[in-house]
N, C-alpha and C. Protein backbone atom coordinates (compact mmCIF):
# COMPACT_ATOMS: atom_id res chain seq x y z
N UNK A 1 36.48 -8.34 -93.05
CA UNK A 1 35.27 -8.26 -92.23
C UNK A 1 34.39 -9.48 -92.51
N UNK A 2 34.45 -10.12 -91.57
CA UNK A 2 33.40 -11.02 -91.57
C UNK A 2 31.88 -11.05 -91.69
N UNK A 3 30.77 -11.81 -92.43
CA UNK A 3 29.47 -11.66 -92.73
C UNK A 3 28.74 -12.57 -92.34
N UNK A 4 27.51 -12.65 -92.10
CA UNK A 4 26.74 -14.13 -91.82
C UNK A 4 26.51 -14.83 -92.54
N UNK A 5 27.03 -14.49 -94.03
CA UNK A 5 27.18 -15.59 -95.04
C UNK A 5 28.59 -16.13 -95.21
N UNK A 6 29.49 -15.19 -95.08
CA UNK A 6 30.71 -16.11 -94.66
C UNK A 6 30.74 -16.71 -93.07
N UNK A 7 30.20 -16.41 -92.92
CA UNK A 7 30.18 -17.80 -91.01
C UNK A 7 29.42 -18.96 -91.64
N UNK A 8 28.39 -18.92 -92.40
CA UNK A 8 27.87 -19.94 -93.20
C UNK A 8 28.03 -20.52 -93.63
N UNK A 9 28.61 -20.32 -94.86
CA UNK A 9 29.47 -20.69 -96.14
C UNK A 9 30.19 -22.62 -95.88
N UNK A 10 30.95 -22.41 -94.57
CA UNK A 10 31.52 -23.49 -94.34
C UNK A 10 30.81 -24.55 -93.93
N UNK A 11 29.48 -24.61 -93.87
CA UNK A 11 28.41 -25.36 -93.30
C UNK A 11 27.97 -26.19 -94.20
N UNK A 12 27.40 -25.13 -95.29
CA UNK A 12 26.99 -25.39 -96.16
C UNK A 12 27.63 -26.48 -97.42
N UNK A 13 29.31 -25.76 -97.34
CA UNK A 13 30.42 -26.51 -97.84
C UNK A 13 30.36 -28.09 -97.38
N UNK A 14 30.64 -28.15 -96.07
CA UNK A 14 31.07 -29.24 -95.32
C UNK A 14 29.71 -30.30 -95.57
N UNK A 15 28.64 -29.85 -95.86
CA UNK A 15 27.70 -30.86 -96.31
C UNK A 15 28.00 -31.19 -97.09
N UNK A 16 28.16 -30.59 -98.35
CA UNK A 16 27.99 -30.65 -99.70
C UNK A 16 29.10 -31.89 -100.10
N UNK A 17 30.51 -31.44 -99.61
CA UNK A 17 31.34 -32.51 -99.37
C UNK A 17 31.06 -33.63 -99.00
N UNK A 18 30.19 -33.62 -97.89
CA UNK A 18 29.84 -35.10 -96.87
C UNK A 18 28.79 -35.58 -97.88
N UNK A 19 27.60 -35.09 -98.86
CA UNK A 19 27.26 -35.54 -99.58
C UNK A 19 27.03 -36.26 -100.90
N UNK A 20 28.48 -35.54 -101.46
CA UNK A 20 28.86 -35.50 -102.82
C UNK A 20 29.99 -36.45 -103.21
N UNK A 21 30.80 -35.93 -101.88
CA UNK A 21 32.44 -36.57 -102.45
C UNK A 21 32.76 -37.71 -101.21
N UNK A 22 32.29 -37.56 -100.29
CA UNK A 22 32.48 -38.59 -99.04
C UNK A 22 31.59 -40.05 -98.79
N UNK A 23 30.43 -39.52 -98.57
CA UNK A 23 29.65 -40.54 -98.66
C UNK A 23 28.99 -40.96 -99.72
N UNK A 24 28.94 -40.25 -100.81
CA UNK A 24 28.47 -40.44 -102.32
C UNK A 24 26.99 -40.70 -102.07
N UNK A 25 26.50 -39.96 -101.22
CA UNK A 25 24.84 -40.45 -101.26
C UNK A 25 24.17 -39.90 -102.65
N UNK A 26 24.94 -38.12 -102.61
CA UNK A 26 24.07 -37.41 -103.80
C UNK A 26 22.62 -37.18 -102.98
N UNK A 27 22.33 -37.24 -101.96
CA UNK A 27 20.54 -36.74 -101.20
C UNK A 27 20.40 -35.51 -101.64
N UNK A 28 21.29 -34.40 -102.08
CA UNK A 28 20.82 -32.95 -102.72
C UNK A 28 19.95 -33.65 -103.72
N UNK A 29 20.18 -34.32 -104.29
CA UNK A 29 19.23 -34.68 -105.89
C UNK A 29 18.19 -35.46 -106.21
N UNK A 30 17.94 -35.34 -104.68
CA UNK A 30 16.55 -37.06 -104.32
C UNK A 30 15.53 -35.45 -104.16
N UNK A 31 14.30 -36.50 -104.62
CA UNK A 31 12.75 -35.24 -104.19
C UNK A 31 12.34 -35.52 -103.46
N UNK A 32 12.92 -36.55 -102.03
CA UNK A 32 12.72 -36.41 -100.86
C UNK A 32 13.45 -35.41 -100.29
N UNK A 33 14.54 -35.02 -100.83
CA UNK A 33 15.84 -33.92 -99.83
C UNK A 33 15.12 -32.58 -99.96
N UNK A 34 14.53 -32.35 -101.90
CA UNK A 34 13.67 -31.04 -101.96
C UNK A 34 12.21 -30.84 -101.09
N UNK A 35 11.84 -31.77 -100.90
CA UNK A 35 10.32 -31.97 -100.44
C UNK A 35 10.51 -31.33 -98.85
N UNK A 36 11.52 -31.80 -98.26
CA UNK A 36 11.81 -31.67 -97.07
C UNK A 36 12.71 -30.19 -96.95
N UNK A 37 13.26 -30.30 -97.68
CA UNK A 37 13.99 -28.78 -97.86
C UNK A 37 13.09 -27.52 -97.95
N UNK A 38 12.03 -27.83 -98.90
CA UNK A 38 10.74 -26.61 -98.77
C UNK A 38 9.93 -26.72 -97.41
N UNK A 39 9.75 -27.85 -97.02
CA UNK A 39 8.84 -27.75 -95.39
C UNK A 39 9.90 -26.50 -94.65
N UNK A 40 11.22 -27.00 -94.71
CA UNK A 40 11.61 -26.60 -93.33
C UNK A 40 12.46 -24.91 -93.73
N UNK A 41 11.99 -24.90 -94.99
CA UNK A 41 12.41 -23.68 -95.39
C UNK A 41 11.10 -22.98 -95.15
N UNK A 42 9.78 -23.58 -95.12
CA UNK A 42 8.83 -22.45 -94.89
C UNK A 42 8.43 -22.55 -93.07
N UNK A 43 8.70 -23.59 -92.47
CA UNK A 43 8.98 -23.08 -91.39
C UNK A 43 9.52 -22.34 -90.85
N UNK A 44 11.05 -22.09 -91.15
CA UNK A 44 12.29 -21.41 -90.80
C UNK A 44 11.58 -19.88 -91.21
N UNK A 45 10.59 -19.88 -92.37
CA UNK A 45 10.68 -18.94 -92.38
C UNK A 45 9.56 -17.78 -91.77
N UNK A 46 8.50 -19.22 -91.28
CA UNK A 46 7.34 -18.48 -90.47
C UNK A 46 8.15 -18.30 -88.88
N UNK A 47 9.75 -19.14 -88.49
CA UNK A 47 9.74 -18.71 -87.07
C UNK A 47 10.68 -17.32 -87.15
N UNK A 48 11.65 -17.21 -88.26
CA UNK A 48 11.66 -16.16 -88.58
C UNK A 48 11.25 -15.03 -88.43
N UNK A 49 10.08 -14.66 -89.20
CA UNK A 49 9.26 -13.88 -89.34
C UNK A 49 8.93 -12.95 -87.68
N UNK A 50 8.73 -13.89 -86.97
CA UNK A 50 8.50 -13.44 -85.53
C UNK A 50 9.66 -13.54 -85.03
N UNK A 51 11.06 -14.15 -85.29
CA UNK A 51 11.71 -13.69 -84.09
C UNK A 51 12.79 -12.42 -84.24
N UNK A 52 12.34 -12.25 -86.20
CA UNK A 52 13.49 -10.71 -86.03
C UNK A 52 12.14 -9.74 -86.38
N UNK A 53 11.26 -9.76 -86.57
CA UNK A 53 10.19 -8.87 -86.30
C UNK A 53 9.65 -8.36 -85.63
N UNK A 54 9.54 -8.92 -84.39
CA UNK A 54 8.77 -8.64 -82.76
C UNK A 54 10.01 -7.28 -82.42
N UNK A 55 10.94 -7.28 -82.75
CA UNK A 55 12.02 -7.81 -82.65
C UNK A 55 12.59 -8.74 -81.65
N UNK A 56 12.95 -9.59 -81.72
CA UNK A 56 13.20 -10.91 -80.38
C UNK A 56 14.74 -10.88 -80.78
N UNK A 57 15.14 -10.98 -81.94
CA UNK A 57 16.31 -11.25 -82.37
C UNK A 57 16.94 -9.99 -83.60
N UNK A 58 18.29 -9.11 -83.04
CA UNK A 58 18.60 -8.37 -84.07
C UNK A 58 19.96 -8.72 -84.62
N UNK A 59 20.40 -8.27 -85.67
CA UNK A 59 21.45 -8.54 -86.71
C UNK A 59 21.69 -7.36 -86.48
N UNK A 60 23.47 -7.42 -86.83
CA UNK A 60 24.32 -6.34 -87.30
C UNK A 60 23.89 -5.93 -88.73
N UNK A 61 23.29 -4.72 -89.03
CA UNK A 61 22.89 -4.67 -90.51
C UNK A 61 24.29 -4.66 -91.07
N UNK A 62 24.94 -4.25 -90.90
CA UNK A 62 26.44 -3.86 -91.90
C UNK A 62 26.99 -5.22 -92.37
N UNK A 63 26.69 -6.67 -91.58
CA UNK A 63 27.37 -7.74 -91.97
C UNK A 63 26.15 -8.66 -92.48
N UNK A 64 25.36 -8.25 -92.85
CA UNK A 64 23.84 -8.95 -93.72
C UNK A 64 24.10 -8.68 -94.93
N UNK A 65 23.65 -9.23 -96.09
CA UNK A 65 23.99 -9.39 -97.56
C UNK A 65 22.83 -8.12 -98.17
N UNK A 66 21.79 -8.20 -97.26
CA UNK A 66 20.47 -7.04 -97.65
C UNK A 66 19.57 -7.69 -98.49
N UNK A 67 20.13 -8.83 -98.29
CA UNK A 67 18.50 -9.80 -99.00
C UNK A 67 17.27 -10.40 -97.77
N UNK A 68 16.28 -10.34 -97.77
CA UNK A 68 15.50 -10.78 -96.96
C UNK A 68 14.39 -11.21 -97.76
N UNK A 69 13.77 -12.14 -96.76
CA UNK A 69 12.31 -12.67 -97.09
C UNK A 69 11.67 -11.99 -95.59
N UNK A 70 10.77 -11.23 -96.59
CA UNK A 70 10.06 -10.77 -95.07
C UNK A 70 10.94 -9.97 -94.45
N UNK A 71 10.70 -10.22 -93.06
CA UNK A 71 11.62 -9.73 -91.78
C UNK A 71 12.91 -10.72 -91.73
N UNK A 72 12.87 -11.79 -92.51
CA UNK A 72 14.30 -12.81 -91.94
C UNK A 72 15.36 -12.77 -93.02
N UNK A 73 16.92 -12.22 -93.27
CA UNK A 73 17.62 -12.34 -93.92
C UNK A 73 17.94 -13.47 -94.50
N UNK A 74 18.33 -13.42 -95.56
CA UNK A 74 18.52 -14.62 -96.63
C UNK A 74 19.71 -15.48 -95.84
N UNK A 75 20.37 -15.16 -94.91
CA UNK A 75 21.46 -15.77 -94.24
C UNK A 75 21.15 -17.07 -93.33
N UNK A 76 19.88 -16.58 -92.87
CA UNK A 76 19.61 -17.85 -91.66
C UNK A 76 18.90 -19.14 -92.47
N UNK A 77 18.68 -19.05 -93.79
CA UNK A 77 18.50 -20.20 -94.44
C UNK A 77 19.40 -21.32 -94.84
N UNK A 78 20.47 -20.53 -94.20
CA UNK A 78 21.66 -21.70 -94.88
C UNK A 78 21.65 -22.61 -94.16
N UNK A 79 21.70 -22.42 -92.99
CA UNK A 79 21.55 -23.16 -91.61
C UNK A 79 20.50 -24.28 -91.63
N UNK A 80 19.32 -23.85 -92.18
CA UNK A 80 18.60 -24.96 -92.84
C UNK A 80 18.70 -25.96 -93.34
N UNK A 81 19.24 -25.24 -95.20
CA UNK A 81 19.69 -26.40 -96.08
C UNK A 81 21.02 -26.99 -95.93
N UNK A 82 21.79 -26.79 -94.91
CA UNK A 82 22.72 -27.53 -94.37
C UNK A 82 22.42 -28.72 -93.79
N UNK A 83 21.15 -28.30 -92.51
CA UNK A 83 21.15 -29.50 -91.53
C UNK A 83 20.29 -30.37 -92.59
N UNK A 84 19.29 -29.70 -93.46
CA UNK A 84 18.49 -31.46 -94.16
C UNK A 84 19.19 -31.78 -94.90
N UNK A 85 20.38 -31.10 -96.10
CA UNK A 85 20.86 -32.27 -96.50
C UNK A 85 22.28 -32.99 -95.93
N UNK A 86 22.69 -32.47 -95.04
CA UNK A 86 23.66 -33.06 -94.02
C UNK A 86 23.05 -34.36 -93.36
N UNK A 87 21.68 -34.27 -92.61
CA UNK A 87 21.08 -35.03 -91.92
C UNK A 87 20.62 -35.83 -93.01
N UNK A 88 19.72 -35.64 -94.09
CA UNK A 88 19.78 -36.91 -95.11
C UNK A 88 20.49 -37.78 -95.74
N UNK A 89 21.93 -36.83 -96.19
CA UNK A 89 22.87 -37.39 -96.39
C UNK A 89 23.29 -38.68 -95.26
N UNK A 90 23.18 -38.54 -93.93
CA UNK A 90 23.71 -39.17 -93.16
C UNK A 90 22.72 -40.81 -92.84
N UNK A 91 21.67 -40.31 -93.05
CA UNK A 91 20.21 -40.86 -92.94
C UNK A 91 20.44 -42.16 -94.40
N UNK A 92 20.70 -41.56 -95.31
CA UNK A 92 20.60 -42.28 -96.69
C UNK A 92 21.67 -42.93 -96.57
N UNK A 93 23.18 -43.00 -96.39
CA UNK A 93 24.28 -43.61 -95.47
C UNK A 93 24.06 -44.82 -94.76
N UNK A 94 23.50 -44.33 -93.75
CA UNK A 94 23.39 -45.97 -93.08
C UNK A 94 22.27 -46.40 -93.02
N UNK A 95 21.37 -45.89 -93.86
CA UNK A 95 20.32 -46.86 -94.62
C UNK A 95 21.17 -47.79 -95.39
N UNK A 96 22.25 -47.23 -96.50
CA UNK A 96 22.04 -48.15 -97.47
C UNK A 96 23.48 -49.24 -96.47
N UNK A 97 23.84 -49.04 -95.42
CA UNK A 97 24.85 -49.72 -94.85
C UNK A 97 24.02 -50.86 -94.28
N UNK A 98 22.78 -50.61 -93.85
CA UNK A 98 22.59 -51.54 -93.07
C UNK A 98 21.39 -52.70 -94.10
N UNK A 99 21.46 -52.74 -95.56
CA UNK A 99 20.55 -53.04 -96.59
C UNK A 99 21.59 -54.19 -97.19
């Protein structure tokens, strides 16, 4: 049975790779990647808040982990820290290509 943390999981992976072992940026470990990682984690989590609360948006409870902040499961954060350090990673890349 599939979960919204395993639909995740590979996202999260596939950065981590593109950051670590591919492009060797390492941006998880810059305090620009965290700085930016908390903005858009407290965004994510004020749009959150309203769109499975109103309710606007519902989840299968049976495939949720049962962690939440608030009204928003701990799941839709991954999606987050994927795209900033995917997108920094990529950002810090051809910065230093074009230096």
């Amino acid at each position: 049975m599939y979960t919204y943390f395993m639909m995740g999981l590979p996202f999260v992976t596939a950065v981590l790779l593109l950051d670590l072992i591919i492009l060797k940026t390492k941006t998880m470990f810059s305090r620009q990647c965290w700085i930016a990682m908390l903005i858009m984690v407290a965004l994510t989590a004020i749009f959150d808040q309203l769109l499975t609360g109103l309710p606007i948006i519902n989840y299968n409870e049976t495939k949720l982990l049962g962690i939440y902040l608030g009204h928003a499961p701990v799941e839709d954060f991954m999606y987050t820290l994927a795209a900033v350090i995917g997108l920094g990673s990529l950002g810090k890349y051809y910065e230093q290509r074009q230096s």
